[in-house]
C-alpha atoms as a PDB file:
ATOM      1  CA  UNK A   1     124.979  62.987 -61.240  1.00  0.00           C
ATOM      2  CA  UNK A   2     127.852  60.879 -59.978  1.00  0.00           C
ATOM      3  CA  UNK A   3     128.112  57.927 -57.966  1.00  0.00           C
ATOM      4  CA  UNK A   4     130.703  54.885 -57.227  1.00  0.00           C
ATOM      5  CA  UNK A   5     130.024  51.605 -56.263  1.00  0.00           C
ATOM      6  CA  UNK A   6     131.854  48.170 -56.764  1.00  0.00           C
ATOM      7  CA  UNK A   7     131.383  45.440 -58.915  1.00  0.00           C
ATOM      8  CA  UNK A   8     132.652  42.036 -58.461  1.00  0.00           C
ATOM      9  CA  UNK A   9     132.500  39.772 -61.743  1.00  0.00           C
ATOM     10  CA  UNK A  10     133.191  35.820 -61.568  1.00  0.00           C
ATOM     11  CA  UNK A  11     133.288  33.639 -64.233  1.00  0.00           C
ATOM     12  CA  UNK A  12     130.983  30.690 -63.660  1.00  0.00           C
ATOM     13  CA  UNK A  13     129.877  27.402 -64.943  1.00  0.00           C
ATOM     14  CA  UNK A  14     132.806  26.401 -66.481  1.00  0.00           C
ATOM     15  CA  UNK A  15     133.920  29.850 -67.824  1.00  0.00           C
ATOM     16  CA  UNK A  16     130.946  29.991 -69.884  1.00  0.00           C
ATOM     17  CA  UNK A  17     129.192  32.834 -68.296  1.00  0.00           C
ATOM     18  CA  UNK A  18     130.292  36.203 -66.517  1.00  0.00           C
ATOM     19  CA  UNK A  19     128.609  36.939 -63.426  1.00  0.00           C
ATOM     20  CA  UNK A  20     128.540  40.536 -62.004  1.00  0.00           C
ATOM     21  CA  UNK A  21     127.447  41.752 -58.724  1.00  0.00           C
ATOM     22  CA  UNK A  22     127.183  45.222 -58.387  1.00  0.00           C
ATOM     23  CA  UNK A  23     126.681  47.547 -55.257  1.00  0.00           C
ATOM     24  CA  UNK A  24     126.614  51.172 -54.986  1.00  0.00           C
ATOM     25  CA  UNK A  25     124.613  54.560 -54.097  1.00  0.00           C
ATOM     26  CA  UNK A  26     122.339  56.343 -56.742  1.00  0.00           C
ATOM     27  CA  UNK A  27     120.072  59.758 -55.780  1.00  0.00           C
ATOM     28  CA  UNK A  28     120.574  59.115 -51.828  1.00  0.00           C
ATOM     29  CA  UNK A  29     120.468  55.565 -51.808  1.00  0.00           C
ATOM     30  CA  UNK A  30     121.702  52.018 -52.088  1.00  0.00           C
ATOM     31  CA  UNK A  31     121.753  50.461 -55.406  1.00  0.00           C
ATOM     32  CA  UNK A  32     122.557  46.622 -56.098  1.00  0.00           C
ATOM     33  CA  UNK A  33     122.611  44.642 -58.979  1.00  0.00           C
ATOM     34  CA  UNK A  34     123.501  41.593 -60.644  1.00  0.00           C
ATOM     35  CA  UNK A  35     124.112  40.550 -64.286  1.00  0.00           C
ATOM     36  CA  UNK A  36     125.281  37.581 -66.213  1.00  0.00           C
ATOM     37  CA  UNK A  37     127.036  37.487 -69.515  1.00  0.00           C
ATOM     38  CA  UNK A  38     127.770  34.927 -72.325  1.00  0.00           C
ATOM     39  CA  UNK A  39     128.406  33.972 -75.573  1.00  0.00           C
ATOM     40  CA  UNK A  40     125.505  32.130 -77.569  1.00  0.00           C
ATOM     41  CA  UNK A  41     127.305  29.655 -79.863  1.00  0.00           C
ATOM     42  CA  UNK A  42     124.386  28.997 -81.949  1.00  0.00           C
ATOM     43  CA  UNK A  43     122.906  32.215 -82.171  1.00  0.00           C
ATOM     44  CA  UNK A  44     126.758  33.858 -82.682  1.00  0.00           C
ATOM     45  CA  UNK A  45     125.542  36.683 -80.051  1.00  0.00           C
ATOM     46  CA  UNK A  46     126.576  37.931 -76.404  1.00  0.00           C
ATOM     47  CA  UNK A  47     123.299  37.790 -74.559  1.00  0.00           C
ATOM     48  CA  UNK A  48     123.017  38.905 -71.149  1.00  0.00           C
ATOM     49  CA  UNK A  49     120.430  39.453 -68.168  1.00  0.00           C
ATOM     50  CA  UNK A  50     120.651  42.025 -65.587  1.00  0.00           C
ATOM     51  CA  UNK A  51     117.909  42.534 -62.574  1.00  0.00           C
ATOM     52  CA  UNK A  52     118.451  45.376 -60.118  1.00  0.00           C
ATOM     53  CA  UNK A  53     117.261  47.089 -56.964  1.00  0.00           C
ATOM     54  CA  UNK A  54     115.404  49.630 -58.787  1.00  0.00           C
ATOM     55  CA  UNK A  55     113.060  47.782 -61.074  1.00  0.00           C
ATOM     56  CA  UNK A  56     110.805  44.571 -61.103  1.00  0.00           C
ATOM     57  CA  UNK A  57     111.711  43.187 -64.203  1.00  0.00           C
ATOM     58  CA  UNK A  58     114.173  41.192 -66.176  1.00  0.00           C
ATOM     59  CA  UNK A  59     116.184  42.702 -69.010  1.00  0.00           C
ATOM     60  CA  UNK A  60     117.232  40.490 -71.282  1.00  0.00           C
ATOM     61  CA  UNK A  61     120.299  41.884 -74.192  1.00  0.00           C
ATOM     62  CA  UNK A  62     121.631  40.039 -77.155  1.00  0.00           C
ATOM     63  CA  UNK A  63     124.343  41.575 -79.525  1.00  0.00           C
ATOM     64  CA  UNK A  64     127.903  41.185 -81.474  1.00  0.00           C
ATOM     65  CA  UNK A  65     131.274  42.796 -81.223  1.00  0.00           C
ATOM     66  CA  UNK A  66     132.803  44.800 -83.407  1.00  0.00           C
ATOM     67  CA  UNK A  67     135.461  43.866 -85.958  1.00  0.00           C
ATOM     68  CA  UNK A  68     138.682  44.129 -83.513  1.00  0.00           C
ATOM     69  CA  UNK A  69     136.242  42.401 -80.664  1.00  0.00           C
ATOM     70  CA  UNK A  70     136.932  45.180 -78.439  1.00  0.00           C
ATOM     71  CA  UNK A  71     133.638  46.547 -78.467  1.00  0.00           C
ATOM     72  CA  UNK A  72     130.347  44.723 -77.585  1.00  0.00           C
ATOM     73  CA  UNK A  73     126.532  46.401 -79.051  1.00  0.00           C
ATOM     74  CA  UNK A  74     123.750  44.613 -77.631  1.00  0.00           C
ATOM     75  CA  UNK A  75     119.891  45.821 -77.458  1.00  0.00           C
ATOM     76  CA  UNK A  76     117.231  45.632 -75.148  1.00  0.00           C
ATOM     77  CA  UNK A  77     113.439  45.831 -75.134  1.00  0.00           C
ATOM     78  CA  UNK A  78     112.007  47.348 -71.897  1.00  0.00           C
ATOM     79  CA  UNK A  79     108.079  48.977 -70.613  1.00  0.00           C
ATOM     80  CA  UNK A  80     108.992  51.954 -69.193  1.00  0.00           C
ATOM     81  CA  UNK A  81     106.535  52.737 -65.750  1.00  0.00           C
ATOM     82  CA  UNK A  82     106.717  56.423 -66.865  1.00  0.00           C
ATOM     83  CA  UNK A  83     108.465  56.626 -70.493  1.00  0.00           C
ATOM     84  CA  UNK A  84     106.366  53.452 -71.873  1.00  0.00           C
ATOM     85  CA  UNK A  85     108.274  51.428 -73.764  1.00  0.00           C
ATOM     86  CA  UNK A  86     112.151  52.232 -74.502  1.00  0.00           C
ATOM     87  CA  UNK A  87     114.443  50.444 -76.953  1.00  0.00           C
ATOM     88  CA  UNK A  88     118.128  49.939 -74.484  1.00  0.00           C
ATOM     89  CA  UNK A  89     121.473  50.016 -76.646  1.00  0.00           C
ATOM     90  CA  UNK A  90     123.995  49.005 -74.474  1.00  0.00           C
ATOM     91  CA  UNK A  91     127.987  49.436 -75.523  1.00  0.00           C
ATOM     92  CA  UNK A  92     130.467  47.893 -73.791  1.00  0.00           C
ATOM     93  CA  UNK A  93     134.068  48.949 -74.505  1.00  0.00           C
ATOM     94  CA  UNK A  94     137.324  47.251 -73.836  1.00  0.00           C
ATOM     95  CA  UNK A  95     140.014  50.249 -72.930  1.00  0.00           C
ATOM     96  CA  UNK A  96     142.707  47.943 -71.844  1.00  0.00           C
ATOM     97  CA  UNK A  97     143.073  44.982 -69.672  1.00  0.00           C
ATOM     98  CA  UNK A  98     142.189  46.722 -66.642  1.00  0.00           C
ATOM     99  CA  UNK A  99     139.357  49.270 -67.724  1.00  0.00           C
ATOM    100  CA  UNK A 100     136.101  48.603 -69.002  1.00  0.00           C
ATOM    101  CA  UNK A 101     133.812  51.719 -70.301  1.00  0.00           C
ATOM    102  CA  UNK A 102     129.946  50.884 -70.446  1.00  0.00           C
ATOM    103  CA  UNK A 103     127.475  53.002 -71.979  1.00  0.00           C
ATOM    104  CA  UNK A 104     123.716  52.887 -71.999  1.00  0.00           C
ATOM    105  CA  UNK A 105     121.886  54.551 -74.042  1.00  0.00           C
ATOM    106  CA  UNK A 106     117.603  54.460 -74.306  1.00  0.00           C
ATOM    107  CA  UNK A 107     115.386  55.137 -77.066  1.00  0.00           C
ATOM    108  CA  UNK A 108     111.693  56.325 -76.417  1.00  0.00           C
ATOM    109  CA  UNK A 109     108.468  56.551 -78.420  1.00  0.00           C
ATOM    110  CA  UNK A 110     109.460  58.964 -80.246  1.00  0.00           C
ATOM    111  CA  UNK A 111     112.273  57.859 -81.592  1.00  0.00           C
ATOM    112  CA  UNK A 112     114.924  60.148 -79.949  1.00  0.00           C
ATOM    113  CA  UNK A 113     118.023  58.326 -78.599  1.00  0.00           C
ATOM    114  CA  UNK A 114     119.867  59.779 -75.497  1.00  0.00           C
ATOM    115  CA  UNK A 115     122.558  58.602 -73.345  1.00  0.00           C
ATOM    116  CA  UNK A 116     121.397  57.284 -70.374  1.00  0.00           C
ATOM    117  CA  UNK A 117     124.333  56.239 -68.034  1.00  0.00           C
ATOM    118  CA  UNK A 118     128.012  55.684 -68.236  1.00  0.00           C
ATOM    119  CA  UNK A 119     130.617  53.508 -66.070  1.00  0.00           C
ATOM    120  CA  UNK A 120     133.838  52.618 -65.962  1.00  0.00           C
ATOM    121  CA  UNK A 121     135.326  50.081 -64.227  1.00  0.00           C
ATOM    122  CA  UNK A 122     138.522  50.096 -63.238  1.00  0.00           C
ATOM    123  CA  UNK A 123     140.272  46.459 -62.099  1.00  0.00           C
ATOM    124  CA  UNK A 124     141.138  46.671 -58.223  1.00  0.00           C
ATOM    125  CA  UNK A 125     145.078  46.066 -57.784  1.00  0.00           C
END
């Protein structure tokens, strides 16, 4: 399945957070959600939240970047409705100044690891 939407991403309190805002159509509908990403001196992790239009819950990620700091892992703890619980892995890669690519992928009970979505963002000129 394909969709588009738009996200609009702010930095906030001081620069010390990224806030995104996302709105677009998944299976026939409307989709919105909204994020926020930072940089945990203390812990040395990103951490980030994200609620959406499709759930009831808050996910909550925490994770490094990779040696050239172009990439971003962070993992996620989430009960499932249907699946039960799922282990998130979330990558988020840094093409060039104006793309993004972000990749989720969810592990279930069993242990099996699939991709789950994939966006790219692309900077509006």
């Amino acid at each position: 399945m394909e969709s588009t939407g738009i996200s609009e991403r702010k930095m906030i309190l001081g620069g010390r957070f990224l806030q995104e805002d996302f709105t677009g159509d998944m299976m026939g509908g409307t989709f919105t959600g909204m994020g926020i990403t930072g940089y945990d001196n203390h812990s040395g992790k990103y951490v980030s939240t994200w609620i959406d239009s499709m759930g009831t819950g808050i996910l909550f990620f925490e994770g490094t970047a990779g040696p050239d700091g172009k990439a971003i892992t962070q993992h996620s703890r989430h009960d499932d409705p249907v699946r039960g619980p799922v282990t998130w892995r979330s990558v988020t890669r840094m093409v060039d100044e104006n793309t993004h690519l972000f990749e989720m992928f969810g592990t279930d009970q069993t242990g099996r690891e699939e991709m789950m979505f994939e966006i790219t963002y692309t900077r509006k000129r």
